[in-house]
C-alpha atoms as a PDB file:
ATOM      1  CA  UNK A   1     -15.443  16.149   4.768  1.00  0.00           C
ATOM      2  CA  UNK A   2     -14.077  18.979   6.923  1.00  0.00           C
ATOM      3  CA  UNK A   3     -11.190  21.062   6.250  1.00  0.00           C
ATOM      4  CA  UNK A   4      -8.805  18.838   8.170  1.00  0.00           C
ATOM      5  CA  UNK A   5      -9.508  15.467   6.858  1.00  0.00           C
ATOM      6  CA  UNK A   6      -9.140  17.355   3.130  1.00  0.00           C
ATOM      7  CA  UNK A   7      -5.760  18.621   4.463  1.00  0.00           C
ATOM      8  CA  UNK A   8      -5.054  15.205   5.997  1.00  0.00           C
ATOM      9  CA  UNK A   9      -5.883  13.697   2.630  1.00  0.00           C
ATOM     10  CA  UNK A  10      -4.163  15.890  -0.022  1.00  0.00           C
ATOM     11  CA  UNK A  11      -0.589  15.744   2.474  1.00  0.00           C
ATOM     12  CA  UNK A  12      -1.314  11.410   2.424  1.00  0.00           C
ATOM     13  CA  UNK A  13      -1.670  11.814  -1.711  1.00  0.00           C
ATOM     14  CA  UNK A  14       1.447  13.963  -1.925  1.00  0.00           C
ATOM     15  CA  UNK A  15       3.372  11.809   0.460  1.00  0.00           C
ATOM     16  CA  UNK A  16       2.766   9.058  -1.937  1.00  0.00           C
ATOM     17  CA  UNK A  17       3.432  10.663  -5.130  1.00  0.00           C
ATOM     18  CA  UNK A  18       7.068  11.717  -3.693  1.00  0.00           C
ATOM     19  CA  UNK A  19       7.593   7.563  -2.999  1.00  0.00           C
ATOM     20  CA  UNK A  20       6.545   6.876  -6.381  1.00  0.00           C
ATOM     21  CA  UNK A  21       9.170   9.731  -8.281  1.00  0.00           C
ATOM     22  CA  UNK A  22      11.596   8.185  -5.885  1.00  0.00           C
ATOM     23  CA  UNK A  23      11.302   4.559  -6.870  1.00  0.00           C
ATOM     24  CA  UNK A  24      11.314   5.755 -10.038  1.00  0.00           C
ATOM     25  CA  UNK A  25      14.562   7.200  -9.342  1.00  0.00           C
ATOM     26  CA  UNK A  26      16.160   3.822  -7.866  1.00  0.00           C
ATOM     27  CA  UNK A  27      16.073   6.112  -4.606  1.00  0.00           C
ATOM     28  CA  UNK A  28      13.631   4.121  -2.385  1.00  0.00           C
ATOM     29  CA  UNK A  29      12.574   0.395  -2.944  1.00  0.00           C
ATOM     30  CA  UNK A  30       9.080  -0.542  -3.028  1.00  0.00           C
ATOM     31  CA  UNK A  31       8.922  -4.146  -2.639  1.00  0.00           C
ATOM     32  CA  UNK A  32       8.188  -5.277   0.881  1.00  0.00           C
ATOM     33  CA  UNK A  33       8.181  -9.390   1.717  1.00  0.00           C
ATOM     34  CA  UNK A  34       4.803 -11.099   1.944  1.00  0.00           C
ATOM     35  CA  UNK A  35       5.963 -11.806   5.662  1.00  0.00           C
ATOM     36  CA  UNK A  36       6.779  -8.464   6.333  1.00  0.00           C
ATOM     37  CA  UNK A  37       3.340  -6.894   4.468  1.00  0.00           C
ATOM     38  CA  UNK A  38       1.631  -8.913   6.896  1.00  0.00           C
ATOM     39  CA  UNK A  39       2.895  -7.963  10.040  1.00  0.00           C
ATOM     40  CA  UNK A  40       3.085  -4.274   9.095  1.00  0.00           C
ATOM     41  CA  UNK A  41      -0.825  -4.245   7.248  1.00  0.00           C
ATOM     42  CA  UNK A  42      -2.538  -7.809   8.371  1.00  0.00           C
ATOM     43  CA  UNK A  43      -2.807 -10.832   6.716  1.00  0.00           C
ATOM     44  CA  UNK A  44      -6.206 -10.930   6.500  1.00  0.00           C
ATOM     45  CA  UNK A  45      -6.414  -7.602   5.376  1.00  0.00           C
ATOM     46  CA  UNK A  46      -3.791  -7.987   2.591  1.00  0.00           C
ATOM     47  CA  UNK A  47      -5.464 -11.367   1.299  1.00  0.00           C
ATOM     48  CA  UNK A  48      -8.460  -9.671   1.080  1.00  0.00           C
ATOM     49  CA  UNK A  49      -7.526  -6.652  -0.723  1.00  0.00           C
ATOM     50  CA  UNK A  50      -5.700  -8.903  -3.067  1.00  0.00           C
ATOM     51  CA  UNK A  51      -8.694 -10.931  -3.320  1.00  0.00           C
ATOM     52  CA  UNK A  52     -10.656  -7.921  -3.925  1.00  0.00           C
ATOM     53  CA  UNK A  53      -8.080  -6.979  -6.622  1.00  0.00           C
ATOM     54  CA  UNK A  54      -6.837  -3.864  -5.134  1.00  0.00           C
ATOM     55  CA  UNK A  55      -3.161  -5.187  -4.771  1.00  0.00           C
ATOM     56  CA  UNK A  56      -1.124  -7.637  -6.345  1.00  0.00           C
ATOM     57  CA  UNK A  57       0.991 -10.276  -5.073  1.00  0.00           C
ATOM     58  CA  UNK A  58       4.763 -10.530  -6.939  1.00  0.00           C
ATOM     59  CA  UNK A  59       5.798 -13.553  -7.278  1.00  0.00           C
ATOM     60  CA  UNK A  60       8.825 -13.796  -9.880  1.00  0.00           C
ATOM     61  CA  UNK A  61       9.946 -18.142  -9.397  1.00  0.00           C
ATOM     62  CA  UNK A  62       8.110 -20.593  -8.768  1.00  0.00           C
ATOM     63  CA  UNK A  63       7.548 -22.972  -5.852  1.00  0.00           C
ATOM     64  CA  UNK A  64       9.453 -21.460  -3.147  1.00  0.00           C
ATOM     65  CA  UNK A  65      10.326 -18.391  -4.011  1.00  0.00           C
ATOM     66  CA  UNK A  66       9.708 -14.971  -2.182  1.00  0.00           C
ATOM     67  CA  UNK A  67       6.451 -13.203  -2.740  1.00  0.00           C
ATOM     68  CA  UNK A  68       6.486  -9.556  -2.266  1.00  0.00           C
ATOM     69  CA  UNK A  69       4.141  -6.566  -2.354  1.00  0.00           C
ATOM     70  CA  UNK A  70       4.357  -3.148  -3.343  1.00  0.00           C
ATOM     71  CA  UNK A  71       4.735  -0.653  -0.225  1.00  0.00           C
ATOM     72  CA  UNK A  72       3.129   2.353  -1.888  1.00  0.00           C
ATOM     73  CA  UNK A  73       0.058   0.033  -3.233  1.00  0.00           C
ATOM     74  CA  UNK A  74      -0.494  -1.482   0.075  1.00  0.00           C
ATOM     75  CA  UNK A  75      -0.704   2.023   2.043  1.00  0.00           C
ATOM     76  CA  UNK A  76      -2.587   3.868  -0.555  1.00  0.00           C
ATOM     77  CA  UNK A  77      -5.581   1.106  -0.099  1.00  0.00           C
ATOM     78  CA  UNK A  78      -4.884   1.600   3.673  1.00  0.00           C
ATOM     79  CA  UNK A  79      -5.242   5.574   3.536  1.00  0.00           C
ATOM     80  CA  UNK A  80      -8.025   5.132   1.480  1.00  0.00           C
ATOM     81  CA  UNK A  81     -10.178   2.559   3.479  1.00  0.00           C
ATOM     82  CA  UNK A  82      -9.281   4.897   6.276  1.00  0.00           C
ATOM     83  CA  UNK A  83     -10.669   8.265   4.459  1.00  0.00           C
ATOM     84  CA  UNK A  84     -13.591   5.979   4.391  1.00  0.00           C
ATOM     85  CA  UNK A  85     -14.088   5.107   7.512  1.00  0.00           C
ATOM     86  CA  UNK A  86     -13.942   9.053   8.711  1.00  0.00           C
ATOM     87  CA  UNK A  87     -16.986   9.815   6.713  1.00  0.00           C
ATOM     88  CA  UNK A  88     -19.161   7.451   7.709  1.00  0.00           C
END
């Protein structure tokens, strides 16, 4: 890993640590609409990484109502298959 990806990485981990202390706060929210989650990240790409286990869907009714992701789950799997794919 060179001394920019590190950097790249550590501001990325950061970044996300602030969103979490701020949802915590009731500063930010989190959840983002299934609809929206796959626009923004892919559907296939979110129903895989739920598939996979690495995020979870939010359902709260049943039936018809909303499903919704967490924003700060979603893009940490995204930075991190991305860290990936710069090594290799």
């Amino acid at each position: 890993m060179t001394l920019f990806e590190e950097k790249q990485m550590r501001i990325e981990a950061a970044t996300i640590g602030a969103q979490i202390v701020l949802k915590r706060l009731g500063l930010i929210k989190d959840e983002i609409s299934q609809a929206e989650a796959f626009r923004e990240f892919g559907q296939a790409t979110v129903r895989s990484w739920q598939n996979q286990g690495l995020v979870t869907r939010i359902k709260t009714g049943q039936r018809n109502s909303k499903a919704t992701y967490s924003r700060i789950e979603l893009e940490t799997i995204r930075n991190i298959e991305n860290q990936r794919k710069l090594k290799t």
